[in-house]
PDB file of N, CA and C in Angstrom:
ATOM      1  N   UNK A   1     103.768 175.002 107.523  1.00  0.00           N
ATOM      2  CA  UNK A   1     103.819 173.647 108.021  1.00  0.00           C
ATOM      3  C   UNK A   1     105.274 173.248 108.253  1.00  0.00           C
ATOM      4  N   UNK A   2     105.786 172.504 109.310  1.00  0.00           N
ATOM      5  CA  UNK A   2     107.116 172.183 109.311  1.00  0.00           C
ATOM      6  C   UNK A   2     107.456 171.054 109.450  1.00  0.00           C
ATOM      7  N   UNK A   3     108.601 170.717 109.078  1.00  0.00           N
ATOM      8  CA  UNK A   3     108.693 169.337 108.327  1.00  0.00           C
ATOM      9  C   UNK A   3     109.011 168.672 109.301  1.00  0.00           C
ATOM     10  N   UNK A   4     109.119 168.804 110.220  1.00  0.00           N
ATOM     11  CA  UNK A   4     109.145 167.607 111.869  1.00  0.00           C
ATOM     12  C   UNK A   4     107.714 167.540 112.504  1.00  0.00           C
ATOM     13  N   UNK A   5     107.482 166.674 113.550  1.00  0.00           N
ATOM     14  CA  UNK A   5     106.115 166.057 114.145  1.00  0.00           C
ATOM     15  C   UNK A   5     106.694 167.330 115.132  1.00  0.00           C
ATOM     16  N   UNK A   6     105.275 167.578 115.731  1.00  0.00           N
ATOM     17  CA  UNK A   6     105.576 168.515 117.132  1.00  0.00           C
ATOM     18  C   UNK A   6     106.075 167.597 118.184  1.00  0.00           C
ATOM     19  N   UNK A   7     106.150 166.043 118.594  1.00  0.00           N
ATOM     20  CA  UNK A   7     106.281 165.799 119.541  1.00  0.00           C
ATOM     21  C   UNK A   7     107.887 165.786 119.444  1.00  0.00           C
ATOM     22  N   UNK A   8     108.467 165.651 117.887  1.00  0.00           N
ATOM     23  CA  UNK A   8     110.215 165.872 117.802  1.00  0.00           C
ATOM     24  C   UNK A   8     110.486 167.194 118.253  1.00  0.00           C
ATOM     25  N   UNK A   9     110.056 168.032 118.145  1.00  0.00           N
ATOM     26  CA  UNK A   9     109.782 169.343 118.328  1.00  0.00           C
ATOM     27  C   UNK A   9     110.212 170.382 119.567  1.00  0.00           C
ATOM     28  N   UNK A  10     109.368 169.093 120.273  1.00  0.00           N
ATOM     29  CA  UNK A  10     109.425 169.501 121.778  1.00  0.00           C
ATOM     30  C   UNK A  10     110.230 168.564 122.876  1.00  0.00           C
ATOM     31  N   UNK A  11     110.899 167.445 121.926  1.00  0.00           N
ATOM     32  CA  UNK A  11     111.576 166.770 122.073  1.00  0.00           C
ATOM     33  C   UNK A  11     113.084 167.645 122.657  1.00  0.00           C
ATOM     34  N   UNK A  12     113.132 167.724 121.466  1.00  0.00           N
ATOM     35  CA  UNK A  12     114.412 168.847 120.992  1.00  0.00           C
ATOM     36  C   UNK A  12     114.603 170.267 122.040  1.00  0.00           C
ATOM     37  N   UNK A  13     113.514 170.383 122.329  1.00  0.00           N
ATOM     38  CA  UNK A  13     113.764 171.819 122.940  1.00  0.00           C
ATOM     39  C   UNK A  13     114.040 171.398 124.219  1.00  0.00           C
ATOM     40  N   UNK A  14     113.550 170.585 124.988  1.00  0.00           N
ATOM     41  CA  UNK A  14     114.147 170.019 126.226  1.00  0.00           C
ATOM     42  C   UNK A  14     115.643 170.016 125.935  1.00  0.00           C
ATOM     43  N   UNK A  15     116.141 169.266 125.105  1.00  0.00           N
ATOM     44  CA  UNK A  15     117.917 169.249 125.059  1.00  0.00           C
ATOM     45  C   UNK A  15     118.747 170.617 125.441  1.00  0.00           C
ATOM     46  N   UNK A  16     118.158 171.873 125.051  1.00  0.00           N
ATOM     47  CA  UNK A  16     117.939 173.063 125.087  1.00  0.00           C
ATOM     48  C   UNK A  16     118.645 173.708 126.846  1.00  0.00           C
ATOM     49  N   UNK A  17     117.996 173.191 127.568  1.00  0.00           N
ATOM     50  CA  UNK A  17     118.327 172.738 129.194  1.00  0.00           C
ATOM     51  C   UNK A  17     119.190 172.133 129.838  1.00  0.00           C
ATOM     52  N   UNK A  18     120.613 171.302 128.890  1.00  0.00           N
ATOM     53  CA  UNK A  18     121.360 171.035 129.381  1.00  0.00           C
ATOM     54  C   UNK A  18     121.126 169.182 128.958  1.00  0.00           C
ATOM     55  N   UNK A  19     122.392 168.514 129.542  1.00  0.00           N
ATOM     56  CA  UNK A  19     122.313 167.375 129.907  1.00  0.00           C
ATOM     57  C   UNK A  19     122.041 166.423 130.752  1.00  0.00           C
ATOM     58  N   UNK A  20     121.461 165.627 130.529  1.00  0.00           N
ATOM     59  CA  UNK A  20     121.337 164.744 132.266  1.00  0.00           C
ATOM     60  C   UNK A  20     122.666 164.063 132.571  1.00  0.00           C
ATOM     61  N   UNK A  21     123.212 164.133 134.073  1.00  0.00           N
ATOM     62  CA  UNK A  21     124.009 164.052 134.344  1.00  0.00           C
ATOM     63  C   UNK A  21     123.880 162.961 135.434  1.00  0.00           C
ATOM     64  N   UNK A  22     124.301 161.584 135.288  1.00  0.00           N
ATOM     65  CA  UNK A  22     123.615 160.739 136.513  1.00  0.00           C
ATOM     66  C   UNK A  22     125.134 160.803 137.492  1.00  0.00           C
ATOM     67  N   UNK A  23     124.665 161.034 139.056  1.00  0.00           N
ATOM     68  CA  UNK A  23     126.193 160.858 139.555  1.00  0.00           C
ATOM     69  C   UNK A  23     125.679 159.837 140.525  1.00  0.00           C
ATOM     70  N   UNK A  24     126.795 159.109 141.348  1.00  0.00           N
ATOM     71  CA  UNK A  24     126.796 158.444 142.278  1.00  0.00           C
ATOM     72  C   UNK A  24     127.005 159.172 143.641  1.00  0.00           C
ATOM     73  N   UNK A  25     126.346 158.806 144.337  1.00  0.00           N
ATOM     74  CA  UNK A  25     126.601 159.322 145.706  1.00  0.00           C
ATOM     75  C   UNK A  25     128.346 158.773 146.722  1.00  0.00           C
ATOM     76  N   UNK A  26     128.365 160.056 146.996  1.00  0.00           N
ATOM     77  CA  UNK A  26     130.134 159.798 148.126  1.00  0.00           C
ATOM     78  C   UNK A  26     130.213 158.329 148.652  1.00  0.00           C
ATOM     79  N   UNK A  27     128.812 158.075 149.103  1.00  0.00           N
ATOM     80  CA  UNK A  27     129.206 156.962 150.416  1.00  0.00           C
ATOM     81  C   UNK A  27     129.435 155.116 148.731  1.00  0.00           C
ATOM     82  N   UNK A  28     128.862 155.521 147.539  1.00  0.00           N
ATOM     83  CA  UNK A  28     129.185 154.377 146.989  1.00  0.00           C
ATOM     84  C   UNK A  28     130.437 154.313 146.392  1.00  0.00           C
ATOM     85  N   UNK A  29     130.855 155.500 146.409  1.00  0.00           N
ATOM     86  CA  UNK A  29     132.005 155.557 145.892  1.00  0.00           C
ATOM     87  C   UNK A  29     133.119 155.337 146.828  1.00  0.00           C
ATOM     88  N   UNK A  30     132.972 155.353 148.179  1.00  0.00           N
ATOM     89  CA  UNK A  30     133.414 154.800 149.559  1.00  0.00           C
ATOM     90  C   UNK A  30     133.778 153.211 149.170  1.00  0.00           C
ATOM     91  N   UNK A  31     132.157 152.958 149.224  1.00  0.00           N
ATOM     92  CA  UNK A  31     132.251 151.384 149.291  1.00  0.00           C
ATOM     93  C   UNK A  31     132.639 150.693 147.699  1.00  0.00           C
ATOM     94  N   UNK A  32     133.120 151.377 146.924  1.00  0.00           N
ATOM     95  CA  UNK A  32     133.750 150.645 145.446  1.00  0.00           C
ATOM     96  C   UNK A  32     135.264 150.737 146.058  1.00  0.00           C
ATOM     97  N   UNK A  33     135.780 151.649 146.656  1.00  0.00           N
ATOM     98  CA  UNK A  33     137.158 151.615 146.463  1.00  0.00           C
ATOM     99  C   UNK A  33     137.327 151.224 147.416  1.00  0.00           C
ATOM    100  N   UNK A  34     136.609 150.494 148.658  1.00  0.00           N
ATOM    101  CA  UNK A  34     137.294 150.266 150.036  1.00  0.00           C
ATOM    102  C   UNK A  34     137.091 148.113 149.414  1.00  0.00           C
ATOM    103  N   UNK A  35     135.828 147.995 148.196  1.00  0.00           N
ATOM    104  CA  UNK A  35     135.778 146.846 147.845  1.00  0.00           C
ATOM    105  C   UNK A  35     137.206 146.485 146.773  1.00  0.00           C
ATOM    106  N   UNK A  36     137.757 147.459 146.399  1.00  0.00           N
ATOM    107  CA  UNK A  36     138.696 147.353 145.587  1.00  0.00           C
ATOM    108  C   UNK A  36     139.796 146.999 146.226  1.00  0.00           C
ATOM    109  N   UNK A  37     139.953 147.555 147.375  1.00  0.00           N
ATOM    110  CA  UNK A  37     141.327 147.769 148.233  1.00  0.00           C
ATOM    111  C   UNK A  37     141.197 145.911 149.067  1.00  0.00           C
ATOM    112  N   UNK A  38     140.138 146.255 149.574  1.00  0.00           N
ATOM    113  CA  UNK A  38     140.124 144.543 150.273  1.00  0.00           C
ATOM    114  C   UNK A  38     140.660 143.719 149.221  1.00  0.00           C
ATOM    115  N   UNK A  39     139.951 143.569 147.681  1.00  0.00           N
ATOM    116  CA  UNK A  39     140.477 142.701 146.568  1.00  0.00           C
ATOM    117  C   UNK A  39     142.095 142.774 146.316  1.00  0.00           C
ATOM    118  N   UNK A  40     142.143 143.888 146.300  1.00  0.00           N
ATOM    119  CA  UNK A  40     143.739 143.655 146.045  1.00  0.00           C
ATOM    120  C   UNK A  40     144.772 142.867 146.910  1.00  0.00           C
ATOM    121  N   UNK A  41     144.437 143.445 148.287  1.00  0.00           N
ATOM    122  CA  UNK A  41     145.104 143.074 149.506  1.00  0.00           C
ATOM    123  C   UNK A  41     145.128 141.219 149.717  1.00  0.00           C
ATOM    124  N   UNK A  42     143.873 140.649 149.227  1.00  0.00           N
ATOM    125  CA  UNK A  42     143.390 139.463 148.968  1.00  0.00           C
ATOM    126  C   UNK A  42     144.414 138.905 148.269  1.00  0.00           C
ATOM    127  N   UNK A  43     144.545 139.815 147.005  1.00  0.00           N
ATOM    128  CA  UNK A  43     145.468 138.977 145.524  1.00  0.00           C
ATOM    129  C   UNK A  43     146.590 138.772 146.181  1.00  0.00           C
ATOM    130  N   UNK A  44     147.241 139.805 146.386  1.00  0.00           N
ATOM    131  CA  UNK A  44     148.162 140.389 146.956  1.00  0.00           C
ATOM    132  C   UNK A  44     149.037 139.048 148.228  1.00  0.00           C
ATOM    133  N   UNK A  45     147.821 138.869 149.341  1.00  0.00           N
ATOM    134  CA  UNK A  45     148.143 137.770 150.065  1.00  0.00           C
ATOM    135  C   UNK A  45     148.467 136.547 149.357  1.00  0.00           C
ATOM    136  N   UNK A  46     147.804 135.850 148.192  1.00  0.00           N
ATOM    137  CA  UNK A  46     148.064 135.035 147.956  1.00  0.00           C
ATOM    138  C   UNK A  46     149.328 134.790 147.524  1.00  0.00           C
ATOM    139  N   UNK A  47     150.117 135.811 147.132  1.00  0.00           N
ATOM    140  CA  UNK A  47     151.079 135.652 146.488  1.00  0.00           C
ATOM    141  C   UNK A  47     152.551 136.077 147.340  1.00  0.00           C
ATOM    142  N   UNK A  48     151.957 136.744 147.880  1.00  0.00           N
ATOM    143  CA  UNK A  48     153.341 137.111 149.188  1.00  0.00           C
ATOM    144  C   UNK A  48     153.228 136.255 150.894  1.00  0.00           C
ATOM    145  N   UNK A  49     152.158 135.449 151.314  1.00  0.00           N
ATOM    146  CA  UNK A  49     152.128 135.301 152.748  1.00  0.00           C
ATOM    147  C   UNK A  49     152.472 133.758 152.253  1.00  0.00           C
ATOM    148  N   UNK A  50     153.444 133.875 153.239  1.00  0.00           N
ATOM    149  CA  UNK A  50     154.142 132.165 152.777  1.00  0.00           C
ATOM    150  C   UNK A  50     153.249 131.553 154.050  1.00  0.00           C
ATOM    151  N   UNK A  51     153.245 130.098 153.943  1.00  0.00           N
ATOM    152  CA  UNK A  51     152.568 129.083 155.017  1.00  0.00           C
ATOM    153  C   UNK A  51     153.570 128.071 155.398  1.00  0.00           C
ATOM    154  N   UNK A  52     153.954 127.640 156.831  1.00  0.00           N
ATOM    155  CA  UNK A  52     154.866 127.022 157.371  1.00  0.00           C
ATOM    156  C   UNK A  52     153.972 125.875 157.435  1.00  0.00           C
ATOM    157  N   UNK A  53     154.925 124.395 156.369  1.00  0.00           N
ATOM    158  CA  UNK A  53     154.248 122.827 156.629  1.00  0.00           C
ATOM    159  C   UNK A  53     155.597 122.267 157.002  1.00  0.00           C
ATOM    160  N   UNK A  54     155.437 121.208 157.064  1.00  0.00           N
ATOM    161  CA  UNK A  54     156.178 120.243 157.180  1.00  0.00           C
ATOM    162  C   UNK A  54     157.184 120.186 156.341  1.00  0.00           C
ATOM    163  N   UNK A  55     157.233 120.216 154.761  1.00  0.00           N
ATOM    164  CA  UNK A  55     158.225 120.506 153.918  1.00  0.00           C
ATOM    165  C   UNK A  55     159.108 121.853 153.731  1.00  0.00           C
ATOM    166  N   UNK A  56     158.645 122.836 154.947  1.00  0.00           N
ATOM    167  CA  UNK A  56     159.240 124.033 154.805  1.00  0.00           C
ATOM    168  C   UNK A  56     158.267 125.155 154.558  1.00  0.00           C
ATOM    169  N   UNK A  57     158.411 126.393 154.099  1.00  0.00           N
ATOM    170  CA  UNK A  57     157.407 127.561 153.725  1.00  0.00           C
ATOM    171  C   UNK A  57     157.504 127.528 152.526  1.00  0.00           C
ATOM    172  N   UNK A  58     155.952 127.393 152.419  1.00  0.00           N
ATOM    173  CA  UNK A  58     154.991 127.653 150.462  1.00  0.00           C
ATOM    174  C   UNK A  58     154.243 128.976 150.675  1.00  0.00           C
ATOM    175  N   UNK A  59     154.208 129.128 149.427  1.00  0.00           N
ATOM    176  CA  UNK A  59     153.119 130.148 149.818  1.00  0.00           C
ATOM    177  C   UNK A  59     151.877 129.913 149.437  1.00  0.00           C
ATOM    178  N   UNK A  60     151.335 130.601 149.801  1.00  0.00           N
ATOM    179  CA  UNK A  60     149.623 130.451 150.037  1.00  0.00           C
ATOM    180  C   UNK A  60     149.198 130.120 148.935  1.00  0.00           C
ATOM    181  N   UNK A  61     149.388 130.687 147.974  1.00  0.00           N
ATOM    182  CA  UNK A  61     148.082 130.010 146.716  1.00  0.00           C
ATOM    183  C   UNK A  61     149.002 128.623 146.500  1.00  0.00           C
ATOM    184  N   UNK A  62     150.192 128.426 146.328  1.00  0.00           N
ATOM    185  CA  UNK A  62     150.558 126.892 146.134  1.00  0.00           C
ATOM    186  C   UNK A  62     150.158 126.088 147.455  1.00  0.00           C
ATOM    187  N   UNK A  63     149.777 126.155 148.452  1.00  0.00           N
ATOM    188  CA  UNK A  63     149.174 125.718 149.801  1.00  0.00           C
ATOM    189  C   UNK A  63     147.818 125.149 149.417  1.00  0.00           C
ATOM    190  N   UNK A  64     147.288 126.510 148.921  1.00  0.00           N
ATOM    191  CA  UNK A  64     145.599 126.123 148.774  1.00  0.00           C
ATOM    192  C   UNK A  64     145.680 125.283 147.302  1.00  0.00           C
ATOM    193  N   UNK A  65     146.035 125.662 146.859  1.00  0.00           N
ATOM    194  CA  UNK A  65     146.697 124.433 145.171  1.00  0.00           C
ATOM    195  C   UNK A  65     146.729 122.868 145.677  1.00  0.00           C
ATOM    196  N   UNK A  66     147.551 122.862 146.350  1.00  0.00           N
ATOM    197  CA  UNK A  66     148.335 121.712 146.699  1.00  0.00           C
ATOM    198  C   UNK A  66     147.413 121.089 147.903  1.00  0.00           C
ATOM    199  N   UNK A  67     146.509 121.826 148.537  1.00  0.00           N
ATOM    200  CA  UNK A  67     145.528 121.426 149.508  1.00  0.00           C
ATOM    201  C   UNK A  67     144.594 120.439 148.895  1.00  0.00           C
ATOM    202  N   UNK A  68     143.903 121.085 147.880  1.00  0.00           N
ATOM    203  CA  UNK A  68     142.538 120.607 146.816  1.00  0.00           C
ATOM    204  C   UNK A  68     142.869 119.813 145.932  1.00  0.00           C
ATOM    205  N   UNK A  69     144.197 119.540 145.919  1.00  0.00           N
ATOM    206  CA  UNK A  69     144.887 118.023 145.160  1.00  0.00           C
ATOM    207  C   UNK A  69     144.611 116.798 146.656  1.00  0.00           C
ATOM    208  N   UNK A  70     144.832 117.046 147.655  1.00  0.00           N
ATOM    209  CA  UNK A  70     145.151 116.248 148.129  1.00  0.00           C
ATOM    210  C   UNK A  70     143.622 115.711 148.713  1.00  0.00           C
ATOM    211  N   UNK A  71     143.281 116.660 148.960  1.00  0.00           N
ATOM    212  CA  UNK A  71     141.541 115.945 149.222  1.00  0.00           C
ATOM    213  C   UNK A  71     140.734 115.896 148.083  1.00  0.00           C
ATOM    214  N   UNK A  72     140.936 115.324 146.796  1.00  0.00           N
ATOM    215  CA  UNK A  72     140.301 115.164 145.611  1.00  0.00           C
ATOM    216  C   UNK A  72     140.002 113.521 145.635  1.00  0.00           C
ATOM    217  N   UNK A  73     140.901 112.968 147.032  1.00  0.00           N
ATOM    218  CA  UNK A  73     140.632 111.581 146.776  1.00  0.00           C
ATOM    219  C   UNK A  73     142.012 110.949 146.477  1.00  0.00           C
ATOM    220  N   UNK A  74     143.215 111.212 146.532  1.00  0.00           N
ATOM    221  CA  UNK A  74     144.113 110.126 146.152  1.00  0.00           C
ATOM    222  C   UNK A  74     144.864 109.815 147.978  1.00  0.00           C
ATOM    223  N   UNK A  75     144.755 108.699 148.177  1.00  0.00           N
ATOM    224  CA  UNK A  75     144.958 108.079 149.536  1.00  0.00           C
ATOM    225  C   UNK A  75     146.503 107.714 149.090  1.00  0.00           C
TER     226      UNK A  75
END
């Protein structure tokens, strides 16, 4: 008699065969790093593409900052 259930048994012997190995396919791994690259390029803009106003060149995220202050309502 042996001291495990047969269904541990046969459990076990499957492992026997290796590991499961889940991979992703080429084309998602395309679209993670081409979604990565747009994001960066994004950050990236905000912080380097200056915007020409009236007071001179800001740059963009102080633009869009300074935008959403001004239409919050103070006249």
């Amino acid at each position: 008699m042996s001291l495990f259930r047969k269904e541990a048994l046969e459990h076990r012997s499957r492992a026997l065969f290796g590991e499961v190995v889940l991979r992703n396919s080429v084309a998602s791994w395309i679209i993670t790093v081409l979604l990565i690259l747009v994001m960066v390029i994004f950050v990236i803009g905000l912080f380097f593409v200056t915007v020409e106003t009236d007071g001179g060149p800001v740059r963009l995220l102080d633009w869009i900052l300074s935008s959403g202050a001004d239409a919050s309502g103070a006249k």
